[in-house]
C-alpha atoms as a PDB file:
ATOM      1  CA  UNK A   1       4.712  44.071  -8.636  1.00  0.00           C
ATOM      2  CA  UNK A   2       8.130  43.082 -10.204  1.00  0.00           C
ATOM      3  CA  UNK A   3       9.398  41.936  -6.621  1.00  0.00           C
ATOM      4  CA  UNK A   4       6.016  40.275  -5.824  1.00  0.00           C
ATOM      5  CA  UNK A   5       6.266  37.973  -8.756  1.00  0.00           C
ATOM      6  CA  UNK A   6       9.816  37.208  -8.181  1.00  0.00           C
ATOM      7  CA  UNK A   7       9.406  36.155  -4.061  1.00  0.00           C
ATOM      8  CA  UNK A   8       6.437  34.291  -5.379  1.00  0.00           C
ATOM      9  CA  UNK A   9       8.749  32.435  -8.267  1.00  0.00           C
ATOM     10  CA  UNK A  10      11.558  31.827  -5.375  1.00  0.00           C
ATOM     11  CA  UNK A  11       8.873  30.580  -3.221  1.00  0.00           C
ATOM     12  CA  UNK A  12       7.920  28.123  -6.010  1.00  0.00           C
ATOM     13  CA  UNK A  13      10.964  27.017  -6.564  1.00  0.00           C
ATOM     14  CA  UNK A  14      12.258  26.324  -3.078  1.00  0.00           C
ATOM     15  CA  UNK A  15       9.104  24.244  -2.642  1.00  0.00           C
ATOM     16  CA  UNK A  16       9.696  22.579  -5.475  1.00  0.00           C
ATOM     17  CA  UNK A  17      13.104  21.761  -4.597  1.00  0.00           C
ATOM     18  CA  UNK A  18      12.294  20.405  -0.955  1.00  0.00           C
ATOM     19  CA  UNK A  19       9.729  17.894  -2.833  1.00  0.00           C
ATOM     20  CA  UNK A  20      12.309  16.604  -4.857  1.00  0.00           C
ATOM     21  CA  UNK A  21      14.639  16.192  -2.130  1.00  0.00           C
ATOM     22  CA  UNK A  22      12.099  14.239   0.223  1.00  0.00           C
ATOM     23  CA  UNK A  23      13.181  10.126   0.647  1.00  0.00           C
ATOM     24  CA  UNK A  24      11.147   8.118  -1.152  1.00  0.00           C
ATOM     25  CA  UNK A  25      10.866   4.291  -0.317  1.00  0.00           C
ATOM     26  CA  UNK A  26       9.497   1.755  -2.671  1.00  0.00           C
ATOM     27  CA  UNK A  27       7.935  -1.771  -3.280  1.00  0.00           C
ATOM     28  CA  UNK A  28       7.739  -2.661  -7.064  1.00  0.00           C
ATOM     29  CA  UNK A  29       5.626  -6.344  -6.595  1.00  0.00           C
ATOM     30  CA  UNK A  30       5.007  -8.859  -9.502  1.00  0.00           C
ATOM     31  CA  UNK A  31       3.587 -12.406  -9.683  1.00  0.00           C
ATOM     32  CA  UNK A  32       1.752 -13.433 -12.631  1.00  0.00           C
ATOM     33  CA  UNK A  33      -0.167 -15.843 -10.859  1.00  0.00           C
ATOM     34  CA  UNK A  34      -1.952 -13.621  -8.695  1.00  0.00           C
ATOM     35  CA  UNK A  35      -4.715 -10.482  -9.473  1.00  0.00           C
ATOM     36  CA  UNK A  36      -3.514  -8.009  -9.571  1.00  0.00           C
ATOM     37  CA  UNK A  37      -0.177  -9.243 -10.949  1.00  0.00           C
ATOM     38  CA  UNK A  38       1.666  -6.066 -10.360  1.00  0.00           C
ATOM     39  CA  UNK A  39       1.617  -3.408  -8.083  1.00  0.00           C
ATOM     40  CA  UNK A  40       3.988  -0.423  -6.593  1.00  0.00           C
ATOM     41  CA  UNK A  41       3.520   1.361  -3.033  1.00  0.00           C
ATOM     42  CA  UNK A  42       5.692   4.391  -2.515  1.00  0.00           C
ATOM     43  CA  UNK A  43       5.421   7.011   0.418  1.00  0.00           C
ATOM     44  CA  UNK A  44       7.612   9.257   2.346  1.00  0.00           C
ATOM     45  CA  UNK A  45       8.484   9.638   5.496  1.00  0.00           C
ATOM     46  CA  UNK A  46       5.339  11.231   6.667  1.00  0.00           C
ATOM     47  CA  UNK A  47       3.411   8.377   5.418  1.00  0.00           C
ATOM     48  CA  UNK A  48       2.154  10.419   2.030  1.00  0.00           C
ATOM     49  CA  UNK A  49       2.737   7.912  -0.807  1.00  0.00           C
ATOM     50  CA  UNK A  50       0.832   6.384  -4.205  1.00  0.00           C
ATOM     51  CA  UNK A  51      -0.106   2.919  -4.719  1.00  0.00           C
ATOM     52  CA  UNK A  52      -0.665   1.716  -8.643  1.00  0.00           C
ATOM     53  CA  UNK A  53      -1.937  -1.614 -10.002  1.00  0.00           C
ATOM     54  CA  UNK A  54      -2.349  -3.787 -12.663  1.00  0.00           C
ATOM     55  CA  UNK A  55      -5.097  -6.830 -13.018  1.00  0.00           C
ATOM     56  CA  UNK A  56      -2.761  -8.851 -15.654  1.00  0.00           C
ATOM     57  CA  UNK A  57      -4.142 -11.830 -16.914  1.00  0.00           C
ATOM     58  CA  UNK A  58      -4.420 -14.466 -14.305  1.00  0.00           C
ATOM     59  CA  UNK A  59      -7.714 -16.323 -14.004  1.00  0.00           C
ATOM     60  CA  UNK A  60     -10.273 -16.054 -11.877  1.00  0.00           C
ATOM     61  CA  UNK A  61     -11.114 -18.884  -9.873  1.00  0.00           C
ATOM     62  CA  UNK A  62     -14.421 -17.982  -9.475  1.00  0.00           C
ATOM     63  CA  UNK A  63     -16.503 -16.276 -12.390  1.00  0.00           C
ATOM     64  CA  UNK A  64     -18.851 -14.413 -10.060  1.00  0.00           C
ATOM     65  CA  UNK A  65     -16.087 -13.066  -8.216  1.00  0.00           C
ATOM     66  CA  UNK A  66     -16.022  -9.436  -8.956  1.00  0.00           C
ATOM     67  CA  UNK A  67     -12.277  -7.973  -8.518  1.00  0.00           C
ATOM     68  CA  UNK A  68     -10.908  -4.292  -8.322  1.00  0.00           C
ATOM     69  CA  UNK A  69      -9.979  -2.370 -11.549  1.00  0.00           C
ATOM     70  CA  UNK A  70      -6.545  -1.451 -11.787  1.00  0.00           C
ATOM     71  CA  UNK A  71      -5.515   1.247  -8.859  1.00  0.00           C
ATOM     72  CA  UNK A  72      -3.626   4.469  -9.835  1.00  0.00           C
ATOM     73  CA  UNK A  73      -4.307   6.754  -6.326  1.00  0.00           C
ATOM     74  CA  UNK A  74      -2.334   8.923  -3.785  1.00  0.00           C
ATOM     75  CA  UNK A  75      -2.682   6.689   0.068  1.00  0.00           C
ATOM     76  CA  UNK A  76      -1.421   7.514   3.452  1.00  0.00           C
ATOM     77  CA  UNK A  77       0.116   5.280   5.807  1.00  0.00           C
ATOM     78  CA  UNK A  78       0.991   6.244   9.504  1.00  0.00           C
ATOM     79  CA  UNK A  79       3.515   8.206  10.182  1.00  0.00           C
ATOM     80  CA  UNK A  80       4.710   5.893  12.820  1.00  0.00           C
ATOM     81  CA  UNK A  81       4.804   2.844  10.011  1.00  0.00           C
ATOM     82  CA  UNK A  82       6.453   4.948   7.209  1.00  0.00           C
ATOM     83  CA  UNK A  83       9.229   5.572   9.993  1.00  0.00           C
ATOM     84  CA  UNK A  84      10.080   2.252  11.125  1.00  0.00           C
ATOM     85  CA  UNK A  85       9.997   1.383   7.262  1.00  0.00           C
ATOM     86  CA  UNK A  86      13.121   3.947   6.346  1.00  0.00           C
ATOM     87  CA  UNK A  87      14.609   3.018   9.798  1.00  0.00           C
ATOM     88  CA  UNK A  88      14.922  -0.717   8.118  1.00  0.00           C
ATOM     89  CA  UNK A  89      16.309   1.183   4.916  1.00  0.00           C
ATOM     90  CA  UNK A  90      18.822   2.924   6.786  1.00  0.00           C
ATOM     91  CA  UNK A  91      19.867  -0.564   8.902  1.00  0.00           C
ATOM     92  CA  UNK A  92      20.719  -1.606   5.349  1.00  0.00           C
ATOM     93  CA  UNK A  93      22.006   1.316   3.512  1.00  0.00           C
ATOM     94  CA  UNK A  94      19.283   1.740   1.406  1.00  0.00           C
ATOM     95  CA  UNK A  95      19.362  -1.366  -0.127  1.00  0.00           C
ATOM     96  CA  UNK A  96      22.625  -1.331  -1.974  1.00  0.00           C
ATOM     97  CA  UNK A  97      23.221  -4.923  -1.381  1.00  0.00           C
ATOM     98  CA  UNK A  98      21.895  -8.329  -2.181  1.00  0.00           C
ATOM     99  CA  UNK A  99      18.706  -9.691   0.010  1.00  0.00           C
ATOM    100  CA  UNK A 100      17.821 -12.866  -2.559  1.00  0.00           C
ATOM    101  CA  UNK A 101      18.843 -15.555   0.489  1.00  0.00           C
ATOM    102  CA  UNK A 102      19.216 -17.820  -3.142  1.00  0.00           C
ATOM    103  CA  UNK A 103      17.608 -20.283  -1.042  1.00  0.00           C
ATOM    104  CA  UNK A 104      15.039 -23.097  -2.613  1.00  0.00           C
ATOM    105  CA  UNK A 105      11.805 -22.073  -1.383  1.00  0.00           C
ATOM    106  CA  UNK A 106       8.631 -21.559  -3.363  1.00  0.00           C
ATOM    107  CA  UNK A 107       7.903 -18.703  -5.356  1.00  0.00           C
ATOM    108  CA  UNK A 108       6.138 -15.677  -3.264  1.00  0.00           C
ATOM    109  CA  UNK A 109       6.653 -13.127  -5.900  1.00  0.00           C
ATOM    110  CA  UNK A 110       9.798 -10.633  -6.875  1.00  0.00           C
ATOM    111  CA  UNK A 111       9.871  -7.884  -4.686  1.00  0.00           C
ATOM    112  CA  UNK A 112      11.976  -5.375  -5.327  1.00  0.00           C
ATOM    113  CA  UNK A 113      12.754  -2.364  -2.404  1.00  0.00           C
ATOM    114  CA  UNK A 114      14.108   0.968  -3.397  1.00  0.00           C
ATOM    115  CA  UNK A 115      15.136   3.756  -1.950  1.00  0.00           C
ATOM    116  CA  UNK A 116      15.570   7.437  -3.553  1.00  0.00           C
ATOM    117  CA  UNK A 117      16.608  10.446  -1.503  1.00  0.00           C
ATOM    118  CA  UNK A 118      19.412  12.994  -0.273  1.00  0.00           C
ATOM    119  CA  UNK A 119      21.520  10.163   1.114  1.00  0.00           C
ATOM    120  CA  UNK A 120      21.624   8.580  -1.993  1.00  0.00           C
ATOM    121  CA  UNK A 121      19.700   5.645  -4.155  1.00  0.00           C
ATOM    122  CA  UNK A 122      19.569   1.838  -3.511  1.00  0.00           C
ATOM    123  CA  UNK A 123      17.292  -1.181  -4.823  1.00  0.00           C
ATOM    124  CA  UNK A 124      17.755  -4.642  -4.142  1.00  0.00           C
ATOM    125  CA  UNK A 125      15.177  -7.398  -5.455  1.00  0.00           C
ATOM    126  CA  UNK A 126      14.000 -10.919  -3.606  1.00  0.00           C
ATOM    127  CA  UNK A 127      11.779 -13.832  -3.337  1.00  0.00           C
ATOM    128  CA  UNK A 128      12.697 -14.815   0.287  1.00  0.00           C
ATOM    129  CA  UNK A 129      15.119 -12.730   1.846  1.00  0.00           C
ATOM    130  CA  UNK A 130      17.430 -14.633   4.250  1.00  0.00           C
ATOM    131  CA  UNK A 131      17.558 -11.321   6.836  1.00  0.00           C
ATOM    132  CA  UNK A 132      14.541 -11.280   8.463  1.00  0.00           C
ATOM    133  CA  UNK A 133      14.383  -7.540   8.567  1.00  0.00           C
ATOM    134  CA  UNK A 134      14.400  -7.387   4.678  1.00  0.00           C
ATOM    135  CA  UNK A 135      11.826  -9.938   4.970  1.00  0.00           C
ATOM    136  CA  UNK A 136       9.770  -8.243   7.621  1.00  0.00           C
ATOM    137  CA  UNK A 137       9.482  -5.123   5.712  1.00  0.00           C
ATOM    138  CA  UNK A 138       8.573  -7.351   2.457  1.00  0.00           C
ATOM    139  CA  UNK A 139       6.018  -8.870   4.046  1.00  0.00           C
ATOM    140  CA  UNK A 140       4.110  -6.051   5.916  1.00  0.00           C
ATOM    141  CA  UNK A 141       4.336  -3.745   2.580  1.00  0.00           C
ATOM    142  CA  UNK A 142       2.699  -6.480   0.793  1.00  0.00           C
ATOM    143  CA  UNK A 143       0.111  -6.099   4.096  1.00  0.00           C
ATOM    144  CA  UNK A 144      -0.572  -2.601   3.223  1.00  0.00           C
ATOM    145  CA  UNK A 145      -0.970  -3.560  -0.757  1.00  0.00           C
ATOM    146  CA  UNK A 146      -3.412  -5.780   0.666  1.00  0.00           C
ATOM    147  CA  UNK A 147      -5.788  -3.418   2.521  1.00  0.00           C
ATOM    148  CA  UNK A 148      -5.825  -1.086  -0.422  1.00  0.00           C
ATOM    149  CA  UNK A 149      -6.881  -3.510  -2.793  1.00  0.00           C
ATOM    150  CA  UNK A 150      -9.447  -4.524  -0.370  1.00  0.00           C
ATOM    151  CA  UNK A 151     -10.292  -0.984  -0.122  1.00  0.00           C
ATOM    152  CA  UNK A 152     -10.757  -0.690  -4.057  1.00  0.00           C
ATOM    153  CA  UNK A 153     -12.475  -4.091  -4.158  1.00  0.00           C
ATOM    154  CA  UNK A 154     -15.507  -2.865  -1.607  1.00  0.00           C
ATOM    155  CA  UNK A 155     -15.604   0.606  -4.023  1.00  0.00           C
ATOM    156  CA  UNK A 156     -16.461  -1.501  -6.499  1.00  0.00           C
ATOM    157  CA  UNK A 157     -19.018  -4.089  -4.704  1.00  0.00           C
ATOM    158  CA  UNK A 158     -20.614  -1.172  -3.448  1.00  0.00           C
ATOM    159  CA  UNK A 159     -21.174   0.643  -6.873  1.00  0.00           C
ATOM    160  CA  UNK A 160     -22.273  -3.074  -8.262  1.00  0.00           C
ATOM    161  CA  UNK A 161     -22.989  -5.966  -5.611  1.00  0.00           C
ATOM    162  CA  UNK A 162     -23.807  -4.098  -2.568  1.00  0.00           C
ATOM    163  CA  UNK A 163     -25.057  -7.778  -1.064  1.00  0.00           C
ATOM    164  CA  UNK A 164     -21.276  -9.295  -1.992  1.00  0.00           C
ATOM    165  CA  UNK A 165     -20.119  -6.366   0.697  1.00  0.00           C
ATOM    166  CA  UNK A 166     -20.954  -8.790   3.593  1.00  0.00           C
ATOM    167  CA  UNK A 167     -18.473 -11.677   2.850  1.00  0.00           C
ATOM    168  CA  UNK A 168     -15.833  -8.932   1.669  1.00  0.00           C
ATOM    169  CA  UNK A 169     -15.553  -7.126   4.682  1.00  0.00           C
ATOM    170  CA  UNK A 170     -15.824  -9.907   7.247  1.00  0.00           C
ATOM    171  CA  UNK A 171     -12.880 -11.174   5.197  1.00  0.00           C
ATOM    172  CA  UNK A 172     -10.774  -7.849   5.377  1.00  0.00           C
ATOM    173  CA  UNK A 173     -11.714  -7.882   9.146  1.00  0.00           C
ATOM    174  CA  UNK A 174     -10.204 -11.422   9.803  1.00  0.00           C
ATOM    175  CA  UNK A 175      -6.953 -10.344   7.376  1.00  0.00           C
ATOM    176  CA  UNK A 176      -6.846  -7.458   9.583  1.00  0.00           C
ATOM    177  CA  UNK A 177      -6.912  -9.348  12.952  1.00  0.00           C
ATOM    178  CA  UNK A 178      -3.995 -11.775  11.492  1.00  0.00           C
ATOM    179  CA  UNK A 179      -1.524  -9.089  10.521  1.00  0.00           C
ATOM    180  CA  UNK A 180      -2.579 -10.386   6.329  1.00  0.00           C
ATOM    181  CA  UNK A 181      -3.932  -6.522   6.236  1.00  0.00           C
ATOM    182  CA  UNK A 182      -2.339  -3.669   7.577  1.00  0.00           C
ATOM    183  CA  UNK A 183      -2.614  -0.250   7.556  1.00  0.00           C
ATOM    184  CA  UNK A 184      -6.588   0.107   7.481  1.00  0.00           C
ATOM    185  CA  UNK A 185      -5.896   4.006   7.875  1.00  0.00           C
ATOM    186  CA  UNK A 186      -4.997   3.788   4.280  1.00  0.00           C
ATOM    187  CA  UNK A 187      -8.894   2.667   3.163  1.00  0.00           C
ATOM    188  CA  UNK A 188     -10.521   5.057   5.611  1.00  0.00           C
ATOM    189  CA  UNK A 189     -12.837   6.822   3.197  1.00  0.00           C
ATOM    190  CA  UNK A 190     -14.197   3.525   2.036  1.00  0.00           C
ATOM    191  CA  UNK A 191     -14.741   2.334   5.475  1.00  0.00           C
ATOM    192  CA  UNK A 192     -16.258   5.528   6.399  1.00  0.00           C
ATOM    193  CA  UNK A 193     -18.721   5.494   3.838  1.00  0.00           C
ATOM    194  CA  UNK A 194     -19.965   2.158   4.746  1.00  0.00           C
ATOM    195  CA  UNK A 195     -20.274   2.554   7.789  1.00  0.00           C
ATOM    196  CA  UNK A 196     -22.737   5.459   7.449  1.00  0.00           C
ATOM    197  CA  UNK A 197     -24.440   4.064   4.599  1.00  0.00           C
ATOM    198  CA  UNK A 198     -27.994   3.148   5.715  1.00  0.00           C
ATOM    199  CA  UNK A 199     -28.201   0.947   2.563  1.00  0.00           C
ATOM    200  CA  UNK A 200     -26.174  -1.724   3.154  1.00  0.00           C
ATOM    201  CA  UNK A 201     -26.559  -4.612   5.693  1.00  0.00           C
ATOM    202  CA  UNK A 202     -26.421  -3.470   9.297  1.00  0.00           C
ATOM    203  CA  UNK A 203     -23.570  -5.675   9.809  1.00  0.00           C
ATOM    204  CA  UNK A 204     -21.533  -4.315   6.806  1.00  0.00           C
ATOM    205  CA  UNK A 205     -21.729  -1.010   8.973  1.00  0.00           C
ATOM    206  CA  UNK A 206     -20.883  -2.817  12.436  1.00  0.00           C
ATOM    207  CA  UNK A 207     -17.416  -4.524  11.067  1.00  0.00           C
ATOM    208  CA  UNK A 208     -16.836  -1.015   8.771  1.00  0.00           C
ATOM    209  CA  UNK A 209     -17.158   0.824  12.372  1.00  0.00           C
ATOM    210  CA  UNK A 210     -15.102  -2.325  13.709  1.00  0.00           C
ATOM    211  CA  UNK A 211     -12.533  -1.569  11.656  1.00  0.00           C
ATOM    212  CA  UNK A 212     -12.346   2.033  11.893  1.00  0.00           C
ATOM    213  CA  UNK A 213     -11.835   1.628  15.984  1.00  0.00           C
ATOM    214  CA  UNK A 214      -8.304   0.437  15.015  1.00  0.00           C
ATOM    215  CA  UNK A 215      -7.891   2.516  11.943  1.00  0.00           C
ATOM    216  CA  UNK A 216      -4.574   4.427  13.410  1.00  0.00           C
ATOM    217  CA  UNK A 217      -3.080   1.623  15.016  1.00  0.00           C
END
């Protein structure tokens, strides 16, 4: 019994260990001027991450508009995504140098992109990054950011405006077809569920199928 408990302890432990060691690549987001205000995507190399959220304080253009609550969940991006993603980290060794370009553009929102892993740690922040890699990976991060808080924004016009569902999701689909939203694998339980749900609008359930098609693309 002694020895069971022991290979079961060792067991434990080496799992434990392994999840520690994993790489870990990060987005920490923030403009004030924008709702949610801050947000943070992590995920490892097989595409298992967490994405968290806060609302801040910015106002609402439109009083009616009903937004997501703050996000605090586990997501998964492809495999295939997460890859290319630490390939870019690895280009620039894990982000232990500068990527500001300094340059006078307009204000986009501080990004800042961190790595964390068995080749070390690295974090560099930006506006607009002169190397378009840098920039690249900024922007299609902020992509995926975007489909999951258009994910959490149809949870919650389902639970409380199931007729607001109609403009919502023709408006993920078009973000979707102009690279604004990426990732749609990462709101596939949402899109499932509307697209089998016989209570909302027939064409809520054609663009949730729509959007499904290219799910792991």
């Amino acid at each position: 019994m002694k020895a069971l408990l022991l290979a079961l302890s060792l067991a434990m432990v080496t799992i434990a260990a392994h999840g520690e060691s994993d790489p870990v690549l990060r987005l920490d987001f923030s403009n004030p001027g924008l709702t949610p205000s801050r947000w943070t995507l992590e995920f490892r190399p097989d595409g298992s991450g967490h994405f968290r959220s806060e609302r801040g304080n910015a106002n609402i253009g439109d009083p009616k508009l009903i937004e997501a609550p703050n996000i605090d969940r586990d997501v998964q991006v492809s495999p295939k995504f997460a890859e290319h993603a630490f390939e870019v980290a690895q280009h620039h060794k894990f982000f232990r140098s500068e990527c500001e370009s300094h340059l006078k553009v307009a204000f986009q929102g501080l990004k800042k992109l961190s790595y964390s892993g068995p080749k070390g740690e690295g974090a560099c922040e930006f506006n607009y990054s002169r190397d378009a890699e840098i920039q690249a990976l900024g922007d299609s991060l902020i992509a995926v950011a975007t489909t999951i808080i258009e994910g959490a924004r149809l949870e919650t016009l389902l639970r409380h405006d199931p007729l607001g569902l109609d403009k919502e999701i023709e408006n993920v689909q078009e973000a979707a077809g102009d690279g604004r939203a990426q990732q749609i694998c990462s709101i596939r339980d949402i899109l499932e569920r509307l697209s089998e749900d016989p209570a909302v609008l027939d064409r809520v359930r054609k663009r949730a199928k729509a959007l499904l098609a290219h799910a792991d693309q």
